[in-house]
Protein backbone atom coordinates (compact mmCIF):
# COMPACT_ATOMS: atom_id res chain seq x y z
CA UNK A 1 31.12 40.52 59.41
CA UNK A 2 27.55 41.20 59.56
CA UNK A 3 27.59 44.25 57.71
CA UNK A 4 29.81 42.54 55.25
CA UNK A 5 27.54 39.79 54.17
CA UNK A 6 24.05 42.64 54.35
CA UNK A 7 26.09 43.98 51.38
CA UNK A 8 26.78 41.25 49.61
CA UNK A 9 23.40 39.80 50.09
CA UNK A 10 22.26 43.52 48.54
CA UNK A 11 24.93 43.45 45.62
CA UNK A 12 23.55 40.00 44.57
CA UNK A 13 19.89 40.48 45.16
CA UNK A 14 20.92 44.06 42.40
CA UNK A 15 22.58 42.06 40.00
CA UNK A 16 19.77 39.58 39.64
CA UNK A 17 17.69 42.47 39.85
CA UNK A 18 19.12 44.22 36.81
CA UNK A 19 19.64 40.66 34.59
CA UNK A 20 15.69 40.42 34.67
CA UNK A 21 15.58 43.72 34.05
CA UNK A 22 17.45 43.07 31.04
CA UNK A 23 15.85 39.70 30.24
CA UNK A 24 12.49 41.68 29.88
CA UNK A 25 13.72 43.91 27.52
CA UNK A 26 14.82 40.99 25.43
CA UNK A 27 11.54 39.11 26.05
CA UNK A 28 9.38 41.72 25.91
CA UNK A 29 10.52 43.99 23.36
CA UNK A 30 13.42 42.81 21.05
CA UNK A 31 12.17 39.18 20.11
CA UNK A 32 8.62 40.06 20.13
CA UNK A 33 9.83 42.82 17.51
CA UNK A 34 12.31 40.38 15.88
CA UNK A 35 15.15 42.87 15.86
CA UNK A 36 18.75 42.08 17.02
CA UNK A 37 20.57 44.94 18.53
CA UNK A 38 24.12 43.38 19.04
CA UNK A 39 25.59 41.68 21.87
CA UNK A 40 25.17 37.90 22.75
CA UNK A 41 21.25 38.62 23.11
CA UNK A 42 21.30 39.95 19.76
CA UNK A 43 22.86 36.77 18.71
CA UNK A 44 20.16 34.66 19.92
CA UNK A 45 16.90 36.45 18.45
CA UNK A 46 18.94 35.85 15.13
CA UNK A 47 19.69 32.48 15.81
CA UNK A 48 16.00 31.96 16.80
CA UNK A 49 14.84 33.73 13.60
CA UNK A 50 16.87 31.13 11.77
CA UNK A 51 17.04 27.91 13.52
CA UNK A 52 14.28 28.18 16.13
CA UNK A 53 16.88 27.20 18.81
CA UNK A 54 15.80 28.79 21.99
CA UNK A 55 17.25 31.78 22.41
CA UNK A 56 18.46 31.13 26.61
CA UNK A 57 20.32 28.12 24.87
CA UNK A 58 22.24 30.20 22.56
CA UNK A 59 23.30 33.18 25.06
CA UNK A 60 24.35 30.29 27.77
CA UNK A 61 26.44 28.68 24.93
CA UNK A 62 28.15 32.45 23.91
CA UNK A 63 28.72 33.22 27.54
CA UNK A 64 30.21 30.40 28.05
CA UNK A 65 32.85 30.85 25.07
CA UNK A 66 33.37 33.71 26.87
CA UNK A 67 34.11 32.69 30.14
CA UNK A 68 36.48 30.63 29.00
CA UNK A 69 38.77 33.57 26.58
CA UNK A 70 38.26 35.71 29.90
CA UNK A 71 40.30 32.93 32.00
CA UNK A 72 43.13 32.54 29.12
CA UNK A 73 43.28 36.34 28.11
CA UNK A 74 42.18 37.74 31.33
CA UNK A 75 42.76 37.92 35.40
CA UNK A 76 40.93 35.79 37.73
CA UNK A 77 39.39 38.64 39.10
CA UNK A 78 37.20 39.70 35.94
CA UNK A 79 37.10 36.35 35.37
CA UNK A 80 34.86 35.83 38.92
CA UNK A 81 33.26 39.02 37.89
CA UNK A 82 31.47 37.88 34.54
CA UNK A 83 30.73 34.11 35.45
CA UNK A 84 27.44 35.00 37.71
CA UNK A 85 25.80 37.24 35.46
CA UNK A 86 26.87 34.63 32.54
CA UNK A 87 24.83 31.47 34.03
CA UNK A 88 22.25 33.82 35.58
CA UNK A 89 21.35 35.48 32.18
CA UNK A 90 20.54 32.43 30.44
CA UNK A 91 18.31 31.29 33.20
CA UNK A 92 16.40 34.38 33.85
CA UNK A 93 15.79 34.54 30.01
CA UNK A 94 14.23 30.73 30.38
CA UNK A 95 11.76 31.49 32.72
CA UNK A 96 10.70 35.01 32.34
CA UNK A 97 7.37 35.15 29.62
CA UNK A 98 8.04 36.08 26.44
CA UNK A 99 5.10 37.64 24.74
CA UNK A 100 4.44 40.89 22.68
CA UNK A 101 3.48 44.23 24.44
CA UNK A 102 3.57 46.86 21.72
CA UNK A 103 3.19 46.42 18.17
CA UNK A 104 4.80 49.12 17.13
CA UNK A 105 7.77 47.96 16.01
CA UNK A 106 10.00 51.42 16.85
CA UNK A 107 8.35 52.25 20.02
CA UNK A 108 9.13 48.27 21.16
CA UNK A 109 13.20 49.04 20.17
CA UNK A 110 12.88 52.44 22.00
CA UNK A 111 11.18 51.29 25.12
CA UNK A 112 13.17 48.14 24.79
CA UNK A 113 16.55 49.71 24.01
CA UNK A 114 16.33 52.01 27.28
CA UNK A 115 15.15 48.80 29.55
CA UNK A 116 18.11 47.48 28.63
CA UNK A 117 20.50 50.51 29.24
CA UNK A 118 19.11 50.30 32.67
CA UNK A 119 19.61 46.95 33.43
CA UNK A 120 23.59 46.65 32.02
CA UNK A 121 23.96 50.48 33.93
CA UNK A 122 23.10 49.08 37.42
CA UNK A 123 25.57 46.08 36.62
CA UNK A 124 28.35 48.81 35.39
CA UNK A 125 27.82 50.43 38.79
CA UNK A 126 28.14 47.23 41.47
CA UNK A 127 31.31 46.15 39.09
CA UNK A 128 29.29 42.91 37.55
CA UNK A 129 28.62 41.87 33.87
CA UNK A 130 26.22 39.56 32.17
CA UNK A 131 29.21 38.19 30.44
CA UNK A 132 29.01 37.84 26.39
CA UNK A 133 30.05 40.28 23.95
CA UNK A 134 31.65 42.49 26.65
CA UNK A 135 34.71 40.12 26.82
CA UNK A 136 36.12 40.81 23.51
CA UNK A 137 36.51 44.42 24.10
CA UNK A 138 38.35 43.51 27.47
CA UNK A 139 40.61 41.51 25.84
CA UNK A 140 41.94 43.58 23.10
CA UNK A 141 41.87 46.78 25.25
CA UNK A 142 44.38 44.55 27.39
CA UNK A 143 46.58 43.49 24.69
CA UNK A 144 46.30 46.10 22.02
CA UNK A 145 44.95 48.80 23.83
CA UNK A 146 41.94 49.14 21.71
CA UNK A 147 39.22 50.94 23.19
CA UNK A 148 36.08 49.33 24.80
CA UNK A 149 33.45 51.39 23.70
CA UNK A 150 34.69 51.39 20.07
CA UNK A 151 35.50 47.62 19.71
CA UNK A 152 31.70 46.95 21.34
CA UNK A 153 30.35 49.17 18.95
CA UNK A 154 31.62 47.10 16.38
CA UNK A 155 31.21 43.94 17.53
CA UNK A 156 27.47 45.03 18.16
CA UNK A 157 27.07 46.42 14.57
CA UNK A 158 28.27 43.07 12.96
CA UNK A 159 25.76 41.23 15.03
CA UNK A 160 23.32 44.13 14.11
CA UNK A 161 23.71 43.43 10.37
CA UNK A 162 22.60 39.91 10.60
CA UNK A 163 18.63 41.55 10.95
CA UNK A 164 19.02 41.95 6.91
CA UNK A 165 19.25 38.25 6.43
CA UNK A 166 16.54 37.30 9.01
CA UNK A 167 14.15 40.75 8.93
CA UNK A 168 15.56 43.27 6.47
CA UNK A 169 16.61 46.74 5.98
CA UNK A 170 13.81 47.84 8.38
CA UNK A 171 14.88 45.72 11.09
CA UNK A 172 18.99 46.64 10.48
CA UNK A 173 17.92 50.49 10.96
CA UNK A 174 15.79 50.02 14.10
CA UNK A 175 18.52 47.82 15.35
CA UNK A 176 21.11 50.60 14.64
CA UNK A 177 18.92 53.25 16.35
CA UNK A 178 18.55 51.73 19.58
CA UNK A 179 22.40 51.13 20.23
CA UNK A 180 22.56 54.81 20.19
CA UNK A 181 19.50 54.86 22.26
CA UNK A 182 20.98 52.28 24.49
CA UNK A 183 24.34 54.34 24.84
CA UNK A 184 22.40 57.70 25.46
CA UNK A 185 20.33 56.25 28.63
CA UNK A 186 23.77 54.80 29.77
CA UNK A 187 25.72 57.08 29.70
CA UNK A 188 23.10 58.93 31.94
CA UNK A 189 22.76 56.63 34.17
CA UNK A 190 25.80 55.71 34.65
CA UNK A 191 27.58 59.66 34.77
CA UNK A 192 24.92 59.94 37.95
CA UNK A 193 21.16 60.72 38.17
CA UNK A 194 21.80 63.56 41.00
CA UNK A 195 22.47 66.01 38.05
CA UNK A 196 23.37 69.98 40.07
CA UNK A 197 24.37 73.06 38.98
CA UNK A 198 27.84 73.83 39.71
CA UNK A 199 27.65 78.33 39.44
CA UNK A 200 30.41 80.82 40.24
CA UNK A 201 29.85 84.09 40.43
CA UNK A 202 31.91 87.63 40.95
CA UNK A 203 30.80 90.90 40.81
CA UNK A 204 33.29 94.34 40.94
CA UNK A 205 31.86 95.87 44.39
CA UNK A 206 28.79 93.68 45.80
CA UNK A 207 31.04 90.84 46.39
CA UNK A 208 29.90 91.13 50.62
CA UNK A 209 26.21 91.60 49.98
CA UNK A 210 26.54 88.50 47.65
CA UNK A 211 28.23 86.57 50.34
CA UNK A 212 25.44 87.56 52.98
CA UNK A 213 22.73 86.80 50.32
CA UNK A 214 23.90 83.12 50.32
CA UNK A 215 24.52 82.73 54.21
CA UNK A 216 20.96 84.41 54.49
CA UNK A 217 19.40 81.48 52.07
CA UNK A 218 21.72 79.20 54.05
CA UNK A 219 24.00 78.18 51.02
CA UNK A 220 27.08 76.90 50.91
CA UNK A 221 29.87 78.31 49.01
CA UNK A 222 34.07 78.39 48.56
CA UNK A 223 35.76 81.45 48.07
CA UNK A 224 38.72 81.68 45.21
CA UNK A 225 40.94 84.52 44.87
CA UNK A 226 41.07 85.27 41.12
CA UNK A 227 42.86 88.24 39.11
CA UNK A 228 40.78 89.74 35.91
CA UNK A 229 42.65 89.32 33.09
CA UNK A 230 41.98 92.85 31.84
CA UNK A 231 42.67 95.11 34.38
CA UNK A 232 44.88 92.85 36.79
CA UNK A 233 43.41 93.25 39.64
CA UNK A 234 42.41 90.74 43.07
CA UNK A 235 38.89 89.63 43.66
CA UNK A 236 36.69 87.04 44.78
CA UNK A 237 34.68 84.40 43.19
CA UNK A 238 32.12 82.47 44.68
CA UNK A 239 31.41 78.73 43.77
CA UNK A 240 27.64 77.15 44.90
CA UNK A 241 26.43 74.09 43.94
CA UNK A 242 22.75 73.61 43.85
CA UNK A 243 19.99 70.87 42.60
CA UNK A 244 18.39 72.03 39.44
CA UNK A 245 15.63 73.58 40.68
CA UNK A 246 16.52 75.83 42.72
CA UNK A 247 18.58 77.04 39.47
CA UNK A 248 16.10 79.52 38.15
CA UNK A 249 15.22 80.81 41.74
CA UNK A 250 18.62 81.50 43.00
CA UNK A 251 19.74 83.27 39.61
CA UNK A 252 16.99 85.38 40.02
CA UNK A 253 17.76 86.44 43.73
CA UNK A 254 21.91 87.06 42.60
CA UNK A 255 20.92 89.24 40.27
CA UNK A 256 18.05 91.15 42.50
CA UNK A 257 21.58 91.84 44.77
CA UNK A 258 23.58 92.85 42.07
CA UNK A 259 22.20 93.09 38.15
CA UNK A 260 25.86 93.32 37.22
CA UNK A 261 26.95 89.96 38.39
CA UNK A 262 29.19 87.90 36.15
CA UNK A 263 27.65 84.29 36.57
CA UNK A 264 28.48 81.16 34.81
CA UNK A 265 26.94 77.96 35.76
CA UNK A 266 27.91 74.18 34.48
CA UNK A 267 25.84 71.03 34.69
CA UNK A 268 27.32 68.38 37.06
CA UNK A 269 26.55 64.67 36.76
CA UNK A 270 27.34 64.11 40.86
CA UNK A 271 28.30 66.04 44.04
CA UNK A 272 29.50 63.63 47.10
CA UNK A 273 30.65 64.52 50.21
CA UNK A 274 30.23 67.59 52.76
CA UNK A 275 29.84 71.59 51.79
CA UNK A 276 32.45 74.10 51.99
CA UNK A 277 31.67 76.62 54.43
């Protein structure tokens, strides 16, 4: 029971964690820059721009909206999910400063931009939300099987285009260029920042010096039986995974055992568990 509430004390102490991470990038760096790069956020630096109606207002009153299609279109569960982050949001944006850091206009959308990649990333990884424009996409993936990532987009470039009534052309492009900044630091984030090597290697007669080579450097590795496709015949391939900097270092000692090796090494977003030995 303890243990139980230590990690939900922890999951709730990261998701107000990453909403103020995400409030600064809105205070900070998109309104002090006046552009609107989508989502409910978006929609309240144009509001602001407009009306002058504080922008905490406006995202409480979207998320809202919101939390109420998620409990007619949606399960309870997501439902629960979304309703923190959607009242928490709001708030933080209230009472964090808002006030201009850079005055470059591009460098506030790419600082800004990847701010808030890691603020909605942590919540994609705990299973929370901050609510707003992330509902519709649920909602028609569940009844039209539309995909997420394609209906946000567009939701998020319709908001987007609202920075040529209140700020221009200028505003629309920078707008534009940090969703795809946005997406990049995402998806990295969220595909794991443990990034390895995954390498296999074979060789036609060294295959046992190879072997020894990685017991002697005290590396892990799985054996496959494979057939070349050529000549039909039964050999061995070894599979290591290693962090990326040993990369370099341990290509260098395969081929010091055998120049003839036939490597070929991927990039892998996460390894979990034990080693193969």
């Amino acid at each position: 029971m303890k243990q139980l509430q230590k990690s939900q004390i922890i999951r709730y102490f990261t998701i107000m964690f990453a909403l103020e991470i995400v409030a600064v990038s809105i205070n900070f760096f998109y309104a002090p820059a006046k552009v609107a790069a989508g989502g409910a956020t978006g929609f309240a630096i144009l509001v602001n721009e407009l009306t002058g109606v504080d922008r905490a207002i406006t995202v409480l009153v979207v998320n809202m909206i919101m939390i109420v299609l998620a409990a007619i279109f949606l399960d309870r569960g997501t439902t629960a999910r979304i309703t923190l982050g959607s009242f928490l949001l709001p708030v933080l944006l209230k009472i964090t400063p808002s006030f201009q850091i850079l005055t470059d206009r591009t460098l506030a959308v790419l600082v800004g931009g990847s701010i808030f990649a890691v603020g909605v990333a942590l919540l994609y990884r705990i299973d929370a939300s901050s609510g707003g424009t992330a509902v519709p996409p649920m909602i028609l993936k569940k009844y039209f099987r539309i995909t997420p990532a394609l209906s946000l987009l567009a939701i998020d470039t319709v908001v987007s285009l609202g920075n040529l009534v209140t700020q221009g052309l200028e505003a629309l492009i920078l707008a534009l260029f940090s969703l795809v900044i946005t997406a990049f630091v995402m998806n990295y984030i969220e595909t794991g920042l443990d990034r390895r090597k995954m390498v296999y290697i074979t060789t036609n007669e060294r295959i046992d010096e190879l072997k020894q080579y990685l017991l002697d450097g005290d590396k892990g590795f799985t054996i496959m039986d494979v057939r070349g496709g050529y000549m039909g015949d039964g050999r061995e391939m070894l599979m290591v995974v290693l962090d990326n900097q040993e990369y370099n270092h341990f290509l260098r000692g395969i081929h010091e055992v055998d120049p003839e090796a036939f490597t070929i090494a991927y990039d892998i977003s996460e390894a979990h568990g034990g080693t193969f030995l």
